[in-house]
N, C-alpha and C. Protein backbone atom coordinates (compact mmCIF):
# COMPACT_ATOMS: atom_id res chain seq x y z
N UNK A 1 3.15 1.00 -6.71
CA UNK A 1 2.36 1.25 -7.90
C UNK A 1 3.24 1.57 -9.08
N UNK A 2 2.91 1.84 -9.98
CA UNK A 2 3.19 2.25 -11.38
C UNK A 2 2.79 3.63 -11.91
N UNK A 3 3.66 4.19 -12.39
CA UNK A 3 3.60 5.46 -12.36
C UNK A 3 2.85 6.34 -13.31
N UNK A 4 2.52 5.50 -15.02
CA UNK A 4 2.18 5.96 -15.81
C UNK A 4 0.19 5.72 -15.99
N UNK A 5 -0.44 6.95 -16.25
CA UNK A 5 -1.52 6.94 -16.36
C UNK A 5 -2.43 5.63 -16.63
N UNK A 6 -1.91 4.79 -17.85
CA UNK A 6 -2.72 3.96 -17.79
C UNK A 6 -3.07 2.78 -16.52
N UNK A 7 -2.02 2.59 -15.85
CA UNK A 7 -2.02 1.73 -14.62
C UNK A 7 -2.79 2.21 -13.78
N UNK A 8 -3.49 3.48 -13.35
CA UNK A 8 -4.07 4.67 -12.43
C UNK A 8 -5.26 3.09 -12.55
N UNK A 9 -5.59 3.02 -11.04
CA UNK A 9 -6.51 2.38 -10.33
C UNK A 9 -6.80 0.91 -10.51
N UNK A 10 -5.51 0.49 -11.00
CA UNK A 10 -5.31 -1.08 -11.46
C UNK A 10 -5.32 -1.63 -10.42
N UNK A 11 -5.15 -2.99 -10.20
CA UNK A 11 -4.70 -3.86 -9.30
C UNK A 11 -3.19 -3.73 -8.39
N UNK A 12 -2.53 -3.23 -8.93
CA UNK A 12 -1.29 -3.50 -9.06
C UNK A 12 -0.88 -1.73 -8.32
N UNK A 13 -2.21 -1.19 -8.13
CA UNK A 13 -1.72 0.53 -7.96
C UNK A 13 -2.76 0.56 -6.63
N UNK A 14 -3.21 -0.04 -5.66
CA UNK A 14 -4.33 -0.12 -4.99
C UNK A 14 -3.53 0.62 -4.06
N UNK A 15 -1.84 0.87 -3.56
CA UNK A 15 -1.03 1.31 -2.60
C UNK A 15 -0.80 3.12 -2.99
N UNK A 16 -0.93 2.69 -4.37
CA UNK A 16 -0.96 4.45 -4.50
C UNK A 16 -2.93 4.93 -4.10
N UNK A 17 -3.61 4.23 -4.28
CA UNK A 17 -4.72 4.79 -4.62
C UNK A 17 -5.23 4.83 -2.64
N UNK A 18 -4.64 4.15 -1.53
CA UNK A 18 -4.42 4.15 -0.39
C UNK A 18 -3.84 5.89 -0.07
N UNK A 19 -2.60 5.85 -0.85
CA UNK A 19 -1.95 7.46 -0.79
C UNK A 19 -2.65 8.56 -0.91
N UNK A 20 -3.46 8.74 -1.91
CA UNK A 20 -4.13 9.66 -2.98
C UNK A 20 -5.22 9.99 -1.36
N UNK A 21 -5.45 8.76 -0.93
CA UNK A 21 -6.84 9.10 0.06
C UNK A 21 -6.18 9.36 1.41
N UNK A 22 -5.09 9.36 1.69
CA UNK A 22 -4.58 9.68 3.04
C UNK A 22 -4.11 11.14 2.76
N UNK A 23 -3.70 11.46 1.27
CA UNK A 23 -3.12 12.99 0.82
C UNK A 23 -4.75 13.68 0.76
N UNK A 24 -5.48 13.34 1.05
CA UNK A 24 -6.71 14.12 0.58
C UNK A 24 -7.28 14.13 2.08
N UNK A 25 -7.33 13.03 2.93
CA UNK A 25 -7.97 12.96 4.32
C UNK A 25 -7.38 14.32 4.92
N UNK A 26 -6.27 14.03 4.80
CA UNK A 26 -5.02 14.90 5.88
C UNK A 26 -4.14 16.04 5.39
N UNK A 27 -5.04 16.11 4.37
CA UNK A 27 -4.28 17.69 3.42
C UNK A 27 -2.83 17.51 3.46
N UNK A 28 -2.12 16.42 2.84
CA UNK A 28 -1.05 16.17 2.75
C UNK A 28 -0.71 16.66 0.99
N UNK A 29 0.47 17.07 0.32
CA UNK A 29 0.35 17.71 -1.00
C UNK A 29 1.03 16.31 -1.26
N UNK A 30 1.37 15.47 -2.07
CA UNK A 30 2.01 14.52 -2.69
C UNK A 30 2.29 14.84 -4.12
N UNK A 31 3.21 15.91 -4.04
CA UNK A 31 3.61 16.14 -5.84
C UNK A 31 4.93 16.85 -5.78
N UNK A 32 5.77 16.62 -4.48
CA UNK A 32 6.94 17.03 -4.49
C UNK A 32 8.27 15.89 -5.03
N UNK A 33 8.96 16.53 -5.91
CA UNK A 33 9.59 15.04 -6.78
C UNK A 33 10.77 15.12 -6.05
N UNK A 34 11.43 13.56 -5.39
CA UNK A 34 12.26 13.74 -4.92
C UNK A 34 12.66 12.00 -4.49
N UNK A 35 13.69 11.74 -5.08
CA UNK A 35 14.05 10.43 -3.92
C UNK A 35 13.47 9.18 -5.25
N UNK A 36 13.09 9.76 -6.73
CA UNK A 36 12.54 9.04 -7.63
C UNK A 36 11.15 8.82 -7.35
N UNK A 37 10.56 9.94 -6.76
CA UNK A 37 8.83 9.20 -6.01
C UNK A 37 8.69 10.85 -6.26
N UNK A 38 7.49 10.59 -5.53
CA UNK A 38 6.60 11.88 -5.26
C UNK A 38 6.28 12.02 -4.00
N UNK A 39 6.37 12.54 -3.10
CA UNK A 39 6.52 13.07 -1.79
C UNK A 39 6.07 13.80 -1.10
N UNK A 40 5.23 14.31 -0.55
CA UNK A 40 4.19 14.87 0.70
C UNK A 40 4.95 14.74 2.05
N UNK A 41 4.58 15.82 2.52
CA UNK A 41 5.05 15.73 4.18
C UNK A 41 3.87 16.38 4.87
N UNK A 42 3.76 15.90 5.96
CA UNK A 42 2.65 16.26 6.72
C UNK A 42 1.94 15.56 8.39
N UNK A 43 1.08 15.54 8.38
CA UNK A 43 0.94 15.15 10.13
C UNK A 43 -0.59 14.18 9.81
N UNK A 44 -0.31 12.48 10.62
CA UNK A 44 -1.30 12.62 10.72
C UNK A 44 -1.75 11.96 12.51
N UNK A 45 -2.44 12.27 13.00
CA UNK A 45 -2.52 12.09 13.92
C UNK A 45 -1.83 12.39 15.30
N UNK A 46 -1.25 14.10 15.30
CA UNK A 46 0.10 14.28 15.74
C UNK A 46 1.28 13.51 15.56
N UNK A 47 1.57 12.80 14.77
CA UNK A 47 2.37 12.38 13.90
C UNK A 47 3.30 12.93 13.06
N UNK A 48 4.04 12.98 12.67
CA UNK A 48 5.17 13.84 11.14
C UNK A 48 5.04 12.40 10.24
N UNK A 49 4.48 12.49 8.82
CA UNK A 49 4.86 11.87 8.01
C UNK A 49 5.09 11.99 6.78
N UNK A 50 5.48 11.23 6.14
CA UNK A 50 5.78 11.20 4.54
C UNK A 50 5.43 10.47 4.03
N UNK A 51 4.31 10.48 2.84
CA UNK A 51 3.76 9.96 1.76
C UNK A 51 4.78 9.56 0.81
N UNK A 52 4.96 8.65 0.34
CA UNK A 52 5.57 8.48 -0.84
C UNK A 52 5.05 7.36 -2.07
N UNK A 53 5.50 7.91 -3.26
CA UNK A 53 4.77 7.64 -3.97
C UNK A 53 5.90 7.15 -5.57
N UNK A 54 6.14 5.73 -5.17
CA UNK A 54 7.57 5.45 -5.89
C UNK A 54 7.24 5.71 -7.47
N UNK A 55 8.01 6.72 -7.87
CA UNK A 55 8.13 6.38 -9.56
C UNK A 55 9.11 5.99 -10.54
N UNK A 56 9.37 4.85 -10.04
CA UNK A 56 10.13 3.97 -10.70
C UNK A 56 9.93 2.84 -11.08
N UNK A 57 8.51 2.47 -11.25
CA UNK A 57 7.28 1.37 -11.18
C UNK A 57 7.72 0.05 -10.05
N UNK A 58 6.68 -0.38 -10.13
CA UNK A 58 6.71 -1.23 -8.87
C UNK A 58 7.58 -2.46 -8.87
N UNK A 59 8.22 -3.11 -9.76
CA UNK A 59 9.58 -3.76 -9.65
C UNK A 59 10.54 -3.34 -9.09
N UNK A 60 10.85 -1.97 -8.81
CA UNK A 60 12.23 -1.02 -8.31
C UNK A 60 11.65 -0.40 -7.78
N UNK A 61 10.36 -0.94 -6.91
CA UNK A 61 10.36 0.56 -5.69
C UNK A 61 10.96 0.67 -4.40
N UNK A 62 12.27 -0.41 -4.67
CA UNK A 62 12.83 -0.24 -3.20
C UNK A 62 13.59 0.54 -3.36
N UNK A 63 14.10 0.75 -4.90
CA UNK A 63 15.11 2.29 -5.03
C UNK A 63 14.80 3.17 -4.23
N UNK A 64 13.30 3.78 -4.75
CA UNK A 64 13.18 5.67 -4.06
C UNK A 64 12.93 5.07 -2.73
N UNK A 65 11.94 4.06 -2.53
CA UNK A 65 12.02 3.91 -0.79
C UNK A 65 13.64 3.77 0.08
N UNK A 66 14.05 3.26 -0.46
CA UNK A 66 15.28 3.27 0.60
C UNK A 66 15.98 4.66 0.31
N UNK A 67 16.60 5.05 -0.56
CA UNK A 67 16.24 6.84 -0.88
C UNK A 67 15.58 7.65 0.29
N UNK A 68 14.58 7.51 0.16
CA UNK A 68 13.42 8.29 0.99
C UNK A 68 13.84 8.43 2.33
N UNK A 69 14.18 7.01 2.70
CA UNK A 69 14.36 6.49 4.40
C UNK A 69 15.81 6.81 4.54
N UNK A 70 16.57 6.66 4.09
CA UNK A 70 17.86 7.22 4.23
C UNK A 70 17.83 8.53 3.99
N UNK A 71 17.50 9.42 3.45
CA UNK A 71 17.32 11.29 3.52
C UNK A 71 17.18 11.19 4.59
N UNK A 72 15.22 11.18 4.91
CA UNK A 72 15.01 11.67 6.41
C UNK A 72 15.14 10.48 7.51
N UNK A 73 16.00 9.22 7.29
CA UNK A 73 16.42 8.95 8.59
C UNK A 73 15.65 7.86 9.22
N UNK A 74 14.82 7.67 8.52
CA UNK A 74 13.61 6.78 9.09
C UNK A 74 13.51 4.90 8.92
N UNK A 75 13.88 4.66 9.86
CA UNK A 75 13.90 3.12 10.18
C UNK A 75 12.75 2.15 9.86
N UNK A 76 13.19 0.97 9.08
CA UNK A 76 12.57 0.24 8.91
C UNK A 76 11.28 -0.32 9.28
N UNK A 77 11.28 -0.03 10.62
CA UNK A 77 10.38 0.05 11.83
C UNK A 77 9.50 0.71 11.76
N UNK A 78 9.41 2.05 11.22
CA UNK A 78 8.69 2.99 11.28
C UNK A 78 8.36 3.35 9.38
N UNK A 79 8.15 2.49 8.44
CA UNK A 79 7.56 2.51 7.23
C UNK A 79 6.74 1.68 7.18
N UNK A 80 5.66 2.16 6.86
CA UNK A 80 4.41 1.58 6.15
C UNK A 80 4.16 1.42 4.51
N UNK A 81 4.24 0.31 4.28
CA UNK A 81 4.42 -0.03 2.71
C UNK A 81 2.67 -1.37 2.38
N UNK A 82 2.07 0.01 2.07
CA UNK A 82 1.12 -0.35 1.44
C UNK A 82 0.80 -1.01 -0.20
N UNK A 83 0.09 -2.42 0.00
CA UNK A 83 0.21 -2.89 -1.37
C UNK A 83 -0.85 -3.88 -1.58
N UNK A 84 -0.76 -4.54 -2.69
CA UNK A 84 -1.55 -5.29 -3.19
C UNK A 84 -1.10 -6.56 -3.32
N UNK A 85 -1.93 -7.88 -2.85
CA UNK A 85 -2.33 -9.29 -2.35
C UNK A 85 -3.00 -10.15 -2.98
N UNK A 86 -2.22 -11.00 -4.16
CA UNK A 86 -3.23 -11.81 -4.63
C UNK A 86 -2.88 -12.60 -3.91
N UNK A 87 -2.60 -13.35 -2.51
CA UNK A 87 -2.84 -13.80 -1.43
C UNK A 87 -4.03 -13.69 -1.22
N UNK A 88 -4.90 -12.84 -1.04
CA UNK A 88 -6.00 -12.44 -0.38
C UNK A 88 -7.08 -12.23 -1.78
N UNK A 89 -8.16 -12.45 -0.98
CA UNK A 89 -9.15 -12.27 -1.96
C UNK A 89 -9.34 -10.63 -2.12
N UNK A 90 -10.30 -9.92 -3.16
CA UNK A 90 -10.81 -8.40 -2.97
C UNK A 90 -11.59 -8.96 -2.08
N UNK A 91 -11.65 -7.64 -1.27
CA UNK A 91 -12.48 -7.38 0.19
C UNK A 91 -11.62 -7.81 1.50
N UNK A 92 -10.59 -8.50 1.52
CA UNK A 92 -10.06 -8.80 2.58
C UNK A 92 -8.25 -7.48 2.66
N UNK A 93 -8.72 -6.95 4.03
CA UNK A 93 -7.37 -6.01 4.10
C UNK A 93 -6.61 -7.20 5.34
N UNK A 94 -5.23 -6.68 5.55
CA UNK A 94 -4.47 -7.68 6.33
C UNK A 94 -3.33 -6.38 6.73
N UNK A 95 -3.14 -6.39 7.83
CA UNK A 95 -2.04 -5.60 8.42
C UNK A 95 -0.82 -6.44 9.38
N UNK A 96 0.48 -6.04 9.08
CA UNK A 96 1.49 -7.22 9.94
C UNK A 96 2.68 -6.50 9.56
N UNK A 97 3.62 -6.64 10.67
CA UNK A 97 5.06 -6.24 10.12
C UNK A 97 5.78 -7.92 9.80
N UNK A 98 6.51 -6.70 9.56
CA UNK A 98 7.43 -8.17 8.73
C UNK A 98 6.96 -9.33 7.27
N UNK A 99 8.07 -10.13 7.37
CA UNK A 99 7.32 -11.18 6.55
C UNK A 99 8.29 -11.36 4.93
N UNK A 100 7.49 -12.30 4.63
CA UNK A 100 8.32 -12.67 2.91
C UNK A 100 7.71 -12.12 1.91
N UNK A 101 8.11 -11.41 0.78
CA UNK A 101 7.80 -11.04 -0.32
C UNK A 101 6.46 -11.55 -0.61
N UNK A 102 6.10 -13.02 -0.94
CA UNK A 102 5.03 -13.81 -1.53
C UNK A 102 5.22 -13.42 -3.08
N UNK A 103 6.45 -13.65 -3.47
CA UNK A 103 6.33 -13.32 -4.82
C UNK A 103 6.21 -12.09 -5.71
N UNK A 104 6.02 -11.02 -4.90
CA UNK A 104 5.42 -9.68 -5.02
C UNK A 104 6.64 -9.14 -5.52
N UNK A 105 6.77 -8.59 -7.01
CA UNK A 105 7.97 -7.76 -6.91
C UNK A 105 8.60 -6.47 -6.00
N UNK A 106 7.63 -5.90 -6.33
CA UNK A 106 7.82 -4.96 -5.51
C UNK A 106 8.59 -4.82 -4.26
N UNK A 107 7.56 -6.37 -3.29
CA UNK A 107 7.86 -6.41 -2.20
C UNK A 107 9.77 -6.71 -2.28
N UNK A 108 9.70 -7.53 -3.14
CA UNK A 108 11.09 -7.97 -3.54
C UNK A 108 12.49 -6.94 -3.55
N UNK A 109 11.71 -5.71 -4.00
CA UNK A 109 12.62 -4.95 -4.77
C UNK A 109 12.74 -4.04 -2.90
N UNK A 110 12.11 -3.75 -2.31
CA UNK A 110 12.32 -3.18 -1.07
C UNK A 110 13.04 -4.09 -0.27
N UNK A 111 12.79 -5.35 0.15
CA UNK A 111 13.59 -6.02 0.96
C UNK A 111 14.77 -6.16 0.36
N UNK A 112 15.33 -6.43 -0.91
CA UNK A 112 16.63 -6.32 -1.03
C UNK A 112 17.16 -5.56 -0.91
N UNK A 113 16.52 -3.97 -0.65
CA UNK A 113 17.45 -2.68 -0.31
C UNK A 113 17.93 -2.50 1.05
N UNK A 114 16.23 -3.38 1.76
CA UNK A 114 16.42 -2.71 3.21
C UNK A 114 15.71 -3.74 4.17
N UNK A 115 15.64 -4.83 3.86
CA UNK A 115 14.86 -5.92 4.42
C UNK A 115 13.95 -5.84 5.07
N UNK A 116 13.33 -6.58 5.44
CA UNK A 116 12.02 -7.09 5.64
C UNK A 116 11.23 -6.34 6.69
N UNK A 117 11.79 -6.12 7.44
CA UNK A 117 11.61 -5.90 8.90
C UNK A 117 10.79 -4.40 8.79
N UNK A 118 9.13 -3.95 7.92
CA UNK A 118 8.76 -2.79 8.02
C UNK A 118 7.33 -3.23 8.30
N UNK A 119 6.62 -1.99 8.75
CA UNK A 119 5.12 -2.62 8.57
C UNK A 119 4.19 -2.77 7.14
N UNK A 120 3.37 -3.51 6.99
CA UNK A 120 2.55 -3.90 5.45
C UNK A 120 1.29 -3.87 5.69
N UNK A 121 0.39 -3.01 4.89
CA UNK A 121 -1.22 -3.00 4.90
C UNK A 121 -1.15 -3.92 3.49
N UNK A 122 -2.13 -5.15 3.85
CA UNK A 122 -1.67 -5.84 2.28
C UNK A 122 -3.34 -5.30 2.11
N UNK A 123 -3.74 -5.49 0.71
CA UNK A 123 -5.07 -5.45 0.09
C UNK A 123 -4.98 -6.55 -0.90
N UNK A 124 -6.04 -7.23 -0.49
CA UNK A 124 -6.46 -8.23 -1.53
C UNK A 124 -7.16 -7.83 -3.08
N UNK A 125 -6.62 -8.65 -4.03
CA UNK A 125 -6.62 -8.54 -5.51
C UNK A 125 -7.15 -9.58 -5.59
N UNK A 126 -7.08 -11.06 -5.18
CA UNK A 126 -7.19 -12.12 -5.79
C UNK A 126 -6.47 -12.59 -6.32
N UNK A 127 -6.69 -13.70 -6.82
CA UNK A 127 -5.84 -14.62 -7.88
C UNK A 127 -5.85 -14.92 -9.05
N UNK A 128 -5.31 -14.91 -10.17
CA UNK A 128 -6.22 -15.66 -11.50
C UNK A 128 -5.75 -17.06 -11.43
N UNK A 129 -6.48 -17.64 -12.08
CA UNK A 129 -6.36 -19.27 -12.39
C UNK A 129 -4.85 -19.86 -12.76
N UNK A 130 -3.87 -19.31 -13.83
CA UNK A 130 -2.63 -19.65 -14.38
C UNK A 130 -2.02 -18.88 -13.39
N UNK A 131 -0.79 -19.05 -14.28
CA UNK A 131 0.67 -18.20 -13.66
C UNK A 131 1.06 -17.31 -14.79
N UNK A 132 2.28 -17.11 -14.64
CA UNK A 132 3.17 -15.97 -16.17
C UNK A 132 2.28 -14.60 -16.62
N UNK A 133 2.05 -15.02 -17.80
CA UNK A 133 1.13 -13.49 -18.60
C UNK A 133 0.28 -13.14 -17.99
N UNK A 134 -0.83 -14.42 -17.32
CA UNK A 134 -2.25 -14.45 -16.68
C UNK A 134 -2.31 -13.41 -15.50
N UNK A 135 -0.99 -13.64 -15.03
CA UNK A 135 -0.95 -13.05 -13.34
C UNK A 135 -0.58 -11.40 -13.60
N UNK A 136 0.22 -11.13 -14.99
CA UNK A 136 0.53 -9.84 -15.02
C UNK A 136 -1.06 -9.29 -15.49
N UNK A 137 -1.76 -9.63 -16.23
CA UNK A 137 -2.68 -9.27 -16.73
C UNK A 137 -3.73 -8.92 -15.93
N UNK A 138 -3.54 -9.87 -14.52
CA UNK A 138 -4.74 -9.67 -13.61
C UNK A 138 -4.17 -8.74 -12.70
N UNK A 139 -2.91 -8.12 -12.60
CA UNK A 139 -2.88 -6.95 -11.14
C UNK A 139 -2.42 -5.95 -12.39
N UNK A 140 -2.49 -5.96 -13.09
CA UNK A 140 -2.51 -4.74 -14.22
C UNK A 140 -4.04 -4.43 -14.76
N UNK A 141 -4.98 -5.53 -14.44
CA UNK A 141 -6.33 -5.13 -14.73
C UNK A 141 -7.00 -4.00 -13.87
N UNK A 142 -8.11 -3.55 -14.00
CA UNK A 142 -8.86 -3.01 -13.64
C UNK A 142 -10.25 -3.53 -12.31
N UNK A 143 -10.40 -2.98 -11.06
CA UNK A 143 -11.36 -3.83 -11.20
C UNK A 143 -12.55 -3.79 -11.40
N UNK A 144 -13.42 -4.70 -10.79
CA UNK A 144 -15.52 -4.82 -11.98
C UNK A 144 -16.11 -3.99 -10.43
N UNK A 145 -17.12 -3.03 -11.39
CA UNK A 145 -17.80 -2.02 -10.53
C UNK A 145 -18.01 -1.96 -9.21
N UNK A 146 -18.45 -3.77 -8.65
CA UNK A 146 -18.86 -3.77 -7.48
C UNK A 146 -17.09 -3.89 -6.40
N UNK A 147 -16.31 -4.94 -7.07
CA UNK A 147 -14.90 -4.76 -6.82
C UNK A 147 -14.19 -2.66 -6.49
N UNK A 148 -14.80 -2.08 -6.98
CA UNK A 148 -13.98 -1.03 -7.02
C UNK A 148 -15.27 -0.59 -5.54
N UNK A 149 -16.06 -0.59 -6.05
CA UNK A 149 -17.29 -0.05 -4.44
C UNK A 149 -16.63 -0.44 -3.31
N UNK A 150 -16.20 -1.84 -3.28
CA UNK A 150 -15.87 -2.31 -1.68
C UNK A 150 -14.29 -1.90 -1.36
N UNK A 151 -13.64 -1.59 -3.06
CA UNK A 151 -11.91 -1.40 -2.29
C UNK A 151 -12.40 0.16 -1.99
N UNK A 152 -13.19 0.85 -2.88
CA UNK A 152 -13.06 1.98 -1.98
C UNK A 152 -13.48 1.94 -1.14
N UNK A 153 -14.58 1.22 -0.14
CA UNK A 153 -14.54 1.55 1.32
C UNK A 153 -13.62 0.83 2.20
N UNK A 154 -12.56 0.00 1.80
CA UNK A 154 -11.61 -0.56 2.69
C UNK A 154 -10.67 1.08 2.49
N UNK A 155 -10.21 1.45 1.36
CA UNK A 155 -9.55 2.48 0.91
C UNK A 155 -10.02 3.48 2.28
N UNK A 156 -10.97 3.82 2.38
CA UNK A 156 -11.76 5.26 3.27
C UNK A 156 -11.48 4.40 5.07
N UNK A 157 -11.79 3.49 5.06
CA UNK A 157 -11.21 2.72 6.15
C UNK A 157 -9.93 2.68 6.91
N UNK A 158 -9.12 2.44 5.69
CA UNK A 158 -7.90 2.27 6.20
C UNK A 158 -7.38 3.57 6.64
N UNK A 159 -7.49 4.64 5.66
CA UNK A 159 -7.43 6.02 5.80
C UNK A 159 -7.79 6.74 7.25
N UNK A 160 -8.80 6.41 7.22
CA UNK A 160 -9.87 6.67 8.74
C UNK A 160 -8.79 6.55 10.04
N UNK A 161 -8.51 4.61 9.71
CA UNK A 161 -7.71 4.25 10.84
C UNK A 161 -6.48 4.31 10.97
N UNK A 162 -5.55 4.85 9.93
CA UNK A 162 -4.59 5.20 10.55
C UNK A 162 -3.70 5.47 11.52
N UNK A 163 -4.65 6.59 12.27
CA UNK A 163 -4.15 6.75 13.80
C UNK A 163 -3.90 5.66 14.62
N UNK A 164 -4.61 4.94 14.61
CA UNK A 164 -4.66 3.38 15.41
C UNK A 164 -3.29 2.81 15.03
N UNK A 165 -2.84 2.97 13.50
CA UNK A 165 -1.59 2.12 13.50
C UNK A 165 -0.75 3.29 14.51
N UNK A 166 -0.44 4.57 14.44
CA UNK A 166 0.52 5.05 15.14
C UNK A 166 0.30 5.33 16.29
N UNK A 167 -0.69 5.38 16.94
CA UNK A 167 -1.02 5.30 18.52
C UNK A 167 -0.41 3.91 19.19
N UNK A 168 -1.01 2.71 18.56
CA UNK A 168 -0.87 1.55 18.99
C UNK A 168 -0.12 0.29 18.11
N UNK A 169 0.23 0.72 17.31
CA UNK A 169 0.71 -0.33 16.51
C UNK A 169 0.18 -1.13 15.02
N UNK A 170 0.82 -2.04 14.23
CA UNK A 170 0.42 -2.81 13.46
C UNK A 170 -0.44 -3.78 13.57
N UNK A 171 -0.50 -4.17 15.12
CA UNK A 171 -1.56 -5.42 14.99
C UNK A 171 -2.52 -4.88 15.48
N UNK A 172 -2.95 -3.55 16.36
CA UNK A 172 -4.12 -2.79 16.75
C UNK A 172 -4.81 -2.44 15.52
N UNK A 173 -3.77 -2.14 14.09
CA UNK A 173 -4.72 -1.69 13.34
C UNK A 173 -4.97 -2.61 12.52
N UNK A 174 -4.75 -3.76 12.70
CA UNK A 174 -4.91 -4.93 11.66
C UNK A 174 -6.26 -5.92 12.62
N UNK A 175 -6.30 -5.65 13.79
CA UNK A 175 -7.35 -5.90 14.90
C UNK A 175 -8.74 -5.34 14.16
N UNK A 176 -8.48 -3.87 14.23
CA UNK A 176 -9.54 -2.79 13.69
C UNK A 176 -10.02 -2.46 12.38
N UNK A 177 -9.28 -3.18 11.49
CA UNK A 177 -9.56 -3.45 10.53
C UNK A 177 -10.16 -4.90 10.10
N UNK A 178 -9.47 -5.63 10.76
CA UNK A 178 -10.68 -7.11 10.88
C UNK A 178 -11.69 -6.61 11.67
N UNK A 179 -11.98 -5.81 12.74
CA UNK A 179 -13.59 -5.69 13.03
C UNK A 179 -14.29 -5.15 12.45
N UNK A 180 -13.73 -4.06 11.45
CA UNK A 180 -14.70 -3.27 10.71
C UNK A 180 -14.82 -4.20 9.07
N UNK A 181 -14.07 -4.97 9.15
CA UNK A 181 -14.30 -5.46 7.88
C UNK A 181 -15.57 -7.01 7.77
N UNK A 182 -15.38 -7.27 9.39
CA UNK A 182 -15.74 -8.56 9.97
C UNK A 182 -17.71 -8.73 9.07
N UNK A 183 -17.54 -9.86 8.56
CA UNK A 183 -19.03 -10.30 8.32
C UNK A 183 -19.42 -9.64 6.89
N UNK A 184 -18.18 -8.36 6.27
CA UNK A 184 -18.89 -8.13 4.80
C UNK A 184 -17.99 -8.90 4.20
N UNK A 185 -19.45 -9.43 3.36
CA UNK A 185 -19.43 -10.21 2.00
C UNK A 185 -18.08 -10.44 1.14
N UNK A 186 -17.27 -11.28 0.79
CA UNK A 186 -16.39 -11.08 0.04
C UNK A 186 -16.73 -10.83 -1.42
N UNK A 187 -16.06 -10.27 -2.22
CA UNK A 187 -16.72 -10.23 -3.67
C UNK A 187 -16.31 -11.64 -4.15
């Protein structure tokens, strides 16, 4: 995500707005500055984890992430890097380790620190029609009322299931998230 107020619940911030609801599920604090992010520690699911919350906007968030993972130690293997998919339509979530950028800066800016090899909750944004200005304009937008209804219940979803990714894995919770998502409506 992007760090400055106006971006708050854009397209482009759907990974922080994932955070905000896992720091609130699990009484995690996320306002400790450290590593260029904002940082929470906490448990979820008998678990130890860390929230992070890059502020260095989302072109360079592999800075504080690799930062982060190099402090406390934590392998590629074991990060979850939640984000946003104009791959995917709104309404469709997708869970998988590994994989290629798709163009995604962000994604870009982490694999060149620390490659590929982590797990990804993608969330679908959609697409706009062009390329260049069009595409910044559309994951910097906002989205339309009924769009924000359904990411927040993928948002409360994903949150929910969590545990599933660390009990069992990335594709258990990418399983459980296609069943609970299975048959609603795309916007």
């Amino acid at each position: 995500g992007n760090p400055d107020k106006k971006y708050e619940h854009t397209r482009h911030n759907v990974g922080f707005d994932v955070i905000d609801r896992l720091s609130e599920r699990y009484n995690i604090d996320v306002t400790m500055e450290k590593h260029r992010a904002l940082i929470g520690k906490g448990m979820i699911a008998g678990q130890k984890v860390i929230l992070v919350k890059p502020q260095t906007y989302m072109n360079l968030s592999g800075n504080s992430v690799v930062k982060a993972a190099s402090f406390y130690k934590i392998s590629p293997q074991n990060i979850v890097v939640i984000h946003d998919d104009m791959d995917l339509l709104p309404g469709q979530v997708k869970a998988k380790k590994g994989g290629g950028a798709g163009g995604h800066n962000g994604l870009k800016s982490i694999d060149a620190h620390m490659g590929s090899d982590y797990n990804r909750i993608r969330i679908g944004v959609g697409h706009p029609q062009g390329r260049g200005e069009e595409v910044v304009n559309h994951v910097l937008s906002r989205f339309s009322k009924r769009e924000r209804e359904d990411l927040d219940e993928e948002i409360r979803l994903i949150a929910e299931n969590m545990p599933v990714l660390f009990a069992s894995g990335v594709s258990a919770m990418a399983n459980r998230l296609g069943q609970l998502l299975k048959g609603r409506k795309q916007v």
